[in-house]
Protein backbone atom coordinates (compact mmCIF):
# COMPACT_ATOMS: atom_id res chain seq x y z
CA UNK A 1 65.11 75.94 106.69
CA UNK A 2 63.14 78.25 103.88
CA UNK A 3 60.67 76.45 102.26
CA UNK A 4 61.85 77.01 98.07
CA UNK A 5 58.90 79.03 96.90
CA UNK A 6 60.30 82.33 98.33
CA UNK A 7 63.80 81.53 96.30
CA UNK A 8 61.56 80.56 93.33
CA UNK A 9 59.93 83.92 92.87
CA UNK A 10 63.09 85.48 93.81
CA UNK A 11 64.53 84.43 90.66
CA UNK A 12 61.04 84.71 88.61
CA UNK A 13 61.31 88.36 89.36
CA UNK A 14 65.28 89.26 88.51
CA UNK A 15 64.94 87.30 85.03
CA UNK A 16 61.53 88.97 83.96
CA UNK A 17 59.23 86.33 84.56
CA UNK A 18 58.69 82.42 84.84
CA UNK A 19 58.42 82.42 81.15
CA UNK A 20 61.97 83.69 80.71
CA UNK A 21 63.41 82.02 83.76
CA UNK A 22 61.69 78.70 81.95
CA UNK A 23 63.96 79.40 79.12
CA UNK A 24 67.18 79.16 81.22
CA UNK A 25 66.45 75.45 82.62
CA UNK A 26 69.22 72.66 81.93
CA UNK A 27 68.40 70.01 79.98
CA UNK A 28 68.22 66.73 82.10
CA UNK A 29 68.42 63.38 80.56
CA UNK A 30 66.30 60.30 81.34
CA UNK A 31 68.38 57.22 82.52
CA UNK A 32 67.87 55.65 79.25
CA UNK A 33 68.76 58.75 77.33
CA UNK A 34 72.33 58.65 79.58
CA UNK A 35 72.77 55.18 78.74
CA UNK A 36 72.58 55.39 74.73
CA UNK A 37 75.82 57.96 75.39
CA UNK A 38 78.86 56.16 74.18
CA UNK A 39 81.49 55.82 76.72
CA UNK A 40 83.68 58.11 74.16
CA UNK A 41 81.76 61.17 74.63
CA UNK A 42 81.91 60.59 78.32
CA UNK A 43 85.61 61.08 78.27
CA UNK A 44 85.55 63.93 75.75
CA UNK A 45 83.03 65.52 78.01
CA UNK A 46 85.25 64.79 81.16
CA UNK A 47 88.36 65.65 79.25
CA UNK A 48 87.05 68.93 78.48
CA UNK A 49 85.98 70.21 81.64
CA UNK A 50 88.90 69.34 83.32
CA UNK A 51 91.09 71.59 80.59
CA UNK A 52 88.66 73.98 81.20
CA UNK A 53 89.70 74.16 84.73
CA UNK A 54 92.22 77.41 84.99
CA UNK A 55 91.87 77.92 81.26
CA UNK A 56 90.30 80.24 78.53
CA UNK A 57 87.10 78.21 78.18
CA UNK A 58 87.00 80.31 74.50
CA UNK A 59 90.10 79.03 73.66
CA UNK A 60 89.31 75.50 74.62
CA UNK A 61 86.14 75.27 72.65
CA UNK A 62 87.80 76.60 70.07
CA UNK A 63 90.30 73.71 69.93
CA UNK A 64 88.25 71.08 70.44
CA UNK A 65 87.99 70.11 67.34
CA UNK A 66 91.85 68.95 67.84
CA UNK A 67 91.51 67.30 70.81
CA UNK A 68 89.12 64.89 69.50
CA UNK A 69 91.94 64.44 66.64
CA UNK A 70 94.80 63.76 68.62
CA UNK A 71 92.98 61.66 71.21
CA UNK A 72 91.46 59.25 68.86
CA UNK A 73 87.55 60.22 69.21
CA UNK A 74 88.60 59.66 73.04
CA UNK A 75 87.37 55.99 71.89
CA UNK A 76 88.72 54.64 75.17
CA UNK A 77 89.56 50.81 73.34
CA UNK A 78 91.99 52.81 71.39
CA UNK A 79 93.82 55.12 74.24
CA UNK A 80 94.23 52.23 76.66
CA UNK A 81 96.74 50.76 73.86
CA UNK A 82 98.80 53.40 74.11
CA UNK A 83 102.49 53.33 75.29
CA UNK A 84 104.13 55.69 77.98
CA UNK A 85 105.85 56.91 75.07
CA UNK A 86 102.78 57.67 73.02
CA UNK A 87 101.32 59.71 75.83
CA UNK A 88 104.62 61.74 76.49
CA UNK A 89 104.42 62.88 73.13
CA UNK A 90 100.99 64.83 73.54
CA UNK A 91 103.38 66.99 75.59
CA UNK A 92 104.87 68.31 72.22
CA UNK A 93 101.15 68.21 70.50
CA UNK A 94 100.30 71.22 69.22
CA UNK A 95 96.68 69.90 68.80
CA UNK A 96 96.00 69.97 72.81
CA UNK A 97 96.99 71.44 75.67
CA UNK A 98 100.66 70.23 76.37
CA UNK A 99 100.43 69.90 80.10
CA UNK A 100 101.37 67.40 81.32
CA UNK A 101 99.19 66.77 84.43
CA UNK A 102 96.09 67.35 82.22
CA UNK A 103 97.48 64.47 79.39
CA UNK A 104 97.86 62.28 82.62
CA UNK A 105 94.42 63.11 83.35
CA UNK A 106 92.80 61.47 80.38
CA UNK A 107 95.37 58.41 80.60
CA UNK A 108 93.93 57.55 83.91
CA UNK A 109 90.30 58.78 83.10
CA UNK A 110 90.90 55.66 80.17
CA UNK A 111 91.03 53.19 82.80
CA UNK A 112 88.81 54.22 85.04
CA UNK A 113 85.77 54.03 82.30
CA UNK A 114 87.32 50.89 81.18
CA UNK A 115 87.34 49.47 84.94
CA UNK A 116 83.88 50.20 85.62
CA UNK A 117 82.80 49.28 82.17
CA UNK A 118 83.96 45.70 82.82
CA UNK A 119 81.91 45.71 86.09
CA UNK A 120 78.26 47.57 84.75
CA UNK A 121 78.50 46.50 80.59
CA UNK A 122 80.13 50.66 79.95
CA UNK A 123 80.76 53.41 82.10
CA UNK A 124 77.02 55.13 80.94
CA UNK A 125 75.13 52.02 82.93
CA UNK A 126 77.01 52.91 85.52
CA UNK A 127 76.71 56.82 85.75
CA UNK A 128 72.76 56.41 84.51
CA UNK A 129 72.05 53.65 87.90
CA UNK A 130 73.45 56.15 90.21
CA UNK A 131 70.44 57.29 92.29
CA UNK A 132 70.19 60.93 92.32
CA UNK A 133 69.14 61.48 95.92
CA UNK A 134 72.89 60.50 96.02
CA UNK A 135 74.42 62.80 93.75
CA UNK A 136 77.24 64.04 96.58
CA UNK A 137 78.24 59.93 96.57
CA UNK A 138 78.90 60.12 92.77
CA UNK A 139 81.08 63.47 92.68
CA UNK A 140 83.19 61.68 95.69
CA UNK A 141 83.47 58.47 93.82
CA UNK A 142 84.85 60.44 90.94
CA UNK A 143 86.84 62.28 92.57
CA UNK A 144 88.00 59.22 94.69
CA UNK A 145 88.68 57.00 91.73
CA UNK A 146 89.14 59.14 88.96
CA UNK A 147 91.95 61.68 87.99
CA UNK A 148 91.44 65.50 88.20
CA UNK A 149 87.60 65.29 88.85
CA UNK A 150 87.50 67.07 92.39
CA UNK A 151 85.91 70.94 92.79
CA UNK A 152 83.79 71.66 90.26
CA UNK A 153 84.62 69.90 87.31
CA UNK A 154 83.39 66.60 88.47
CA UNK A 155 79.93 68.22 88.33
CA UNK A 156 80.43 70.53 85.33
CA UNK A 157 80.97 66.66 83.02
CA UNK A 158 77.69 65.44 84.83
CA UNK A 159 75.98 68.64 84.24
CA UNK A 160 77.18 68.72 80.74
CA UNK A 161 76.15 65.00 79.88
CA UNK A 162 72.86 65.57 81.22
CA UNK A 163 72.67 63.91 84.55
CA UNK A 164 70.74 65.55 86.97
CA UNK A 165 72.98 67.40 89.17
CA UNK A 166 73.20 70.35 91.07
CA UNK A 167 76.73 73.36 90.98
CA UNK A 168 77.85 75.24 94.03
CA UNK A 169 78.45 77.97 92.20
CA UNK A 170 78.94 81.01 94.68
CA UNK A 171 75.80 82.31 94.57
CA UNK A 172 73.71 78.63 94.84
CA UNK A 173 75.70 78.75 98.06
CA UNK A 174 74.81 81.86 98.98
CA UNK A 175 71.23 80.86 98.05
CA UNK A 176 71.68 77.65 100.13
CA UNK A 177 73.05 80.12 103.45
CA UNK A 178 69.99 82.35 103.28
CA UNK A 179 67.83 79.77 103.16
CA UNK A 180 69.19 78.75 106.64
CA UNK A 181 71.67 75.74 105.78
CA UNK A 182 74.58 75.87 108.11
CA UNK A 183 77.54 75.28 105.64
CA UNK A 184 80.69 77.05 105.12
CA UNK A 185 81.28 79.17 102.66
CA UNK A 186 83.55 76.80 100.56
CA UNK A 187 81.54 73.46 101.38
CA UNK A 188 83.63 70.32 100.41
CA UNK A 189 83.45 68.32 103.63
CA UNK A 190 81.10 65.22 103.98
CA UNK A 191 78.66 67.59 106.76
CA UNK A 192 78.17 70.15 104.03
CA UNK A 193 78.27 67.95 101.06
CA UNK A 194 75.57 65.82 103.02
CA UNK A 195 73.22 68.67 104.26
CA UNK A 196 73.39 70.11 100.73
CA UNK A 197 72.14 66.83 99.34
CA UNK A 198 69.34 66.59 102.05
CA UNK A 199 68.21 69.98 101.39
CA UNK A 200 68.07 69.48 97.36
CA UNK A 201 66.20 66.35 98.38
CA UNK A 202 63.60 67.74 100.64
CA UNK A 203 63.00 70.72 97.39
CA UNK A 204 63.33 68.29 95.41
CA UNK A 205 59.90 66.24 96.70
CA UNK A 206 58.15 69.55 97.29
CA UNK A 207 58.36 71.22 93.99
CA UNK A 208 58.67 68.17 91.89
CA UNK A 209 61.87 70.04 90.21
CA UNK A 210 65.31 68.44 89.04
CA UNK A 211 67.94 68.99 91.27
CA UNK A 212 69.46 71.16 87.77
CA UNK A 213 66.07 73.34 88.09
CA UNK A 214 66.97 73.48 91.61
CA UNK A 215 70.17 74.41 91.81
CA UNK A 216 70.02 77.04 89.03
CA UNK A 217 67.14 78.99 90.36
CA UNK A 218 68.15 79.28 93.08
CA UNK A 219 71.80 81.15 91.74
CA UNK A 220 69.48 83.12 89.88
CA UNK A 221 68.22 84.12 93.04
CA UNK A 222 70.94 86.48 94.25
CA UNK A 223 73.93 87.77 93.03
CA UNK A 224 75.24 89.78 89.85
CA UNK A 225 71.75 89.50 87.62
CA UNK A 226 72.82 89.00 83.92
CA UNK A 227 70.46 89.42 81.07
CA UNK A 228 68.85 86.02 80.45
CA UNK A 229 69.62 86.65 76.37
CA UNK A 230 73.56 86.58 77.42
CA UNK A 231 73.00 83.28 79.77
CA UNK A 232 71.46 81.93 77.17
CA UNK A 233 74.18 82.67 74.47
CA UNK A 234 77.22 81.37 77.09
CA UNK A 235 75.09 78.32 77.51
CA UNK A 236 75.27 77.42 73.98
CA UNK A 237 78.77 78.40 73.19
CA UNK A 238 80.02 76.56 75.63
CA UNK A 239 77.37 73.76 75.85
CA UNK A 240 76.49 74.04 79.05
């Protein structure tokens, strides 16, 4: 396997120097920092990716604003009062997406941060203790146990609340093929998912980098090379 200084320069040379490149780093939260999160903004945060998933992300920013609205702050105390009846009628809601898989989504996603809340005092204690050398164990225990959180949008919410976490975006898997780890092309299965996490790991100890730092240098790496000014504008629009 390639040692990660060679995929490191790679991408310190297509986005004009470490400088720039420096620029384009996710912001990873401490374990306290991810435990002063409310357990609210977890849900809005999961909530969103997964309407994001096969929609206009533009048009879901832009009606965010009504989703917190209509689903009560996503203060999970109030949503897991609701009646059958009360979450039918977010089918006719013109404030959210009225699908009706996705409205089952968050009704399910109440009681799963409820559950685990009971067990680990909220549902932030519980995604800050998760060791990060085991990142693959937490997407598959969301995905497991919650609704809607498989492919990518499992790690989009962790991304997007600040947990350290690495994306297999296309090219990070192309990235992770050149550097000589045997994985399929579309890696979901428990061999890729675990040689993945062993390889973040092992570039993990010798560069001293997040597994975000990780995994986004080395898409930057290869692939269609956008201007780091537009990254940086699609990051913030869509707070990635």
């Amino acid at each position: 396997m390639t040692a990660f200084e060679p995929i490191y320069q790679l991408a310190i040379k297509r986005k004009g120097g470490k400088a720039k490149l420096n620029t384009l780093m996710p912001t990873i939260k401490t374990s306290q920092q991810l435990k002063s999160i409310s357990d609210d903004r977890y849900l809005s945060a999961m909530t969103r990716c997964i309407n994001n998933a096969g929609f206009n992300w533009t048009v879901i920013s832009n009606k965010w604003p009504q989703f917190e609205e209509a689903f009560f702050g996503f203060d999970p105390s109030i949503l897991c009062r609701l009646s059958d009846e009360q979450w039918e009628a977010y089918t006719k809601d013109k404030r959210v997406v009225r699908n009706w898989q996705k409205i089952k989504a968050v009704k399910e996603n109440v009681y799963l941060i409820n559950d685990i809340a009971s067990q680990h005092g909220s549902f932030a204690n519980f995604i800050a203790g998760w060791p990060d050398s085991d990142y693959v164990g937490l997407l598959q225990y969301l995905k497991k146990h919650g609704s809607r959180l498989g492919g990518n949008s499992g790690g989009y919410f962790l991304r997007q609340m600040g947990k350290d976490s690495f994306l297999l975006s296309n090219d990070v898997i192309s990235a992770l093929q050149n550097a000589g780890v045997d994985i399929t092309d579309k890696p979901s299965s428990q061999r890729d998912m675990k040689k993945i996490q062993q390889v973040f790991n092992q570039w993990k100890s010798e560069t001293g980098l997040s597994l975000a730092q990780l995994s986004r240098i080395c898409g930057y790496s290869i692939g269609k090379n956008l201007d780091a000014e537009y990254i940086t504008d699609q990051m913030e629009k869509f707070d990635l």
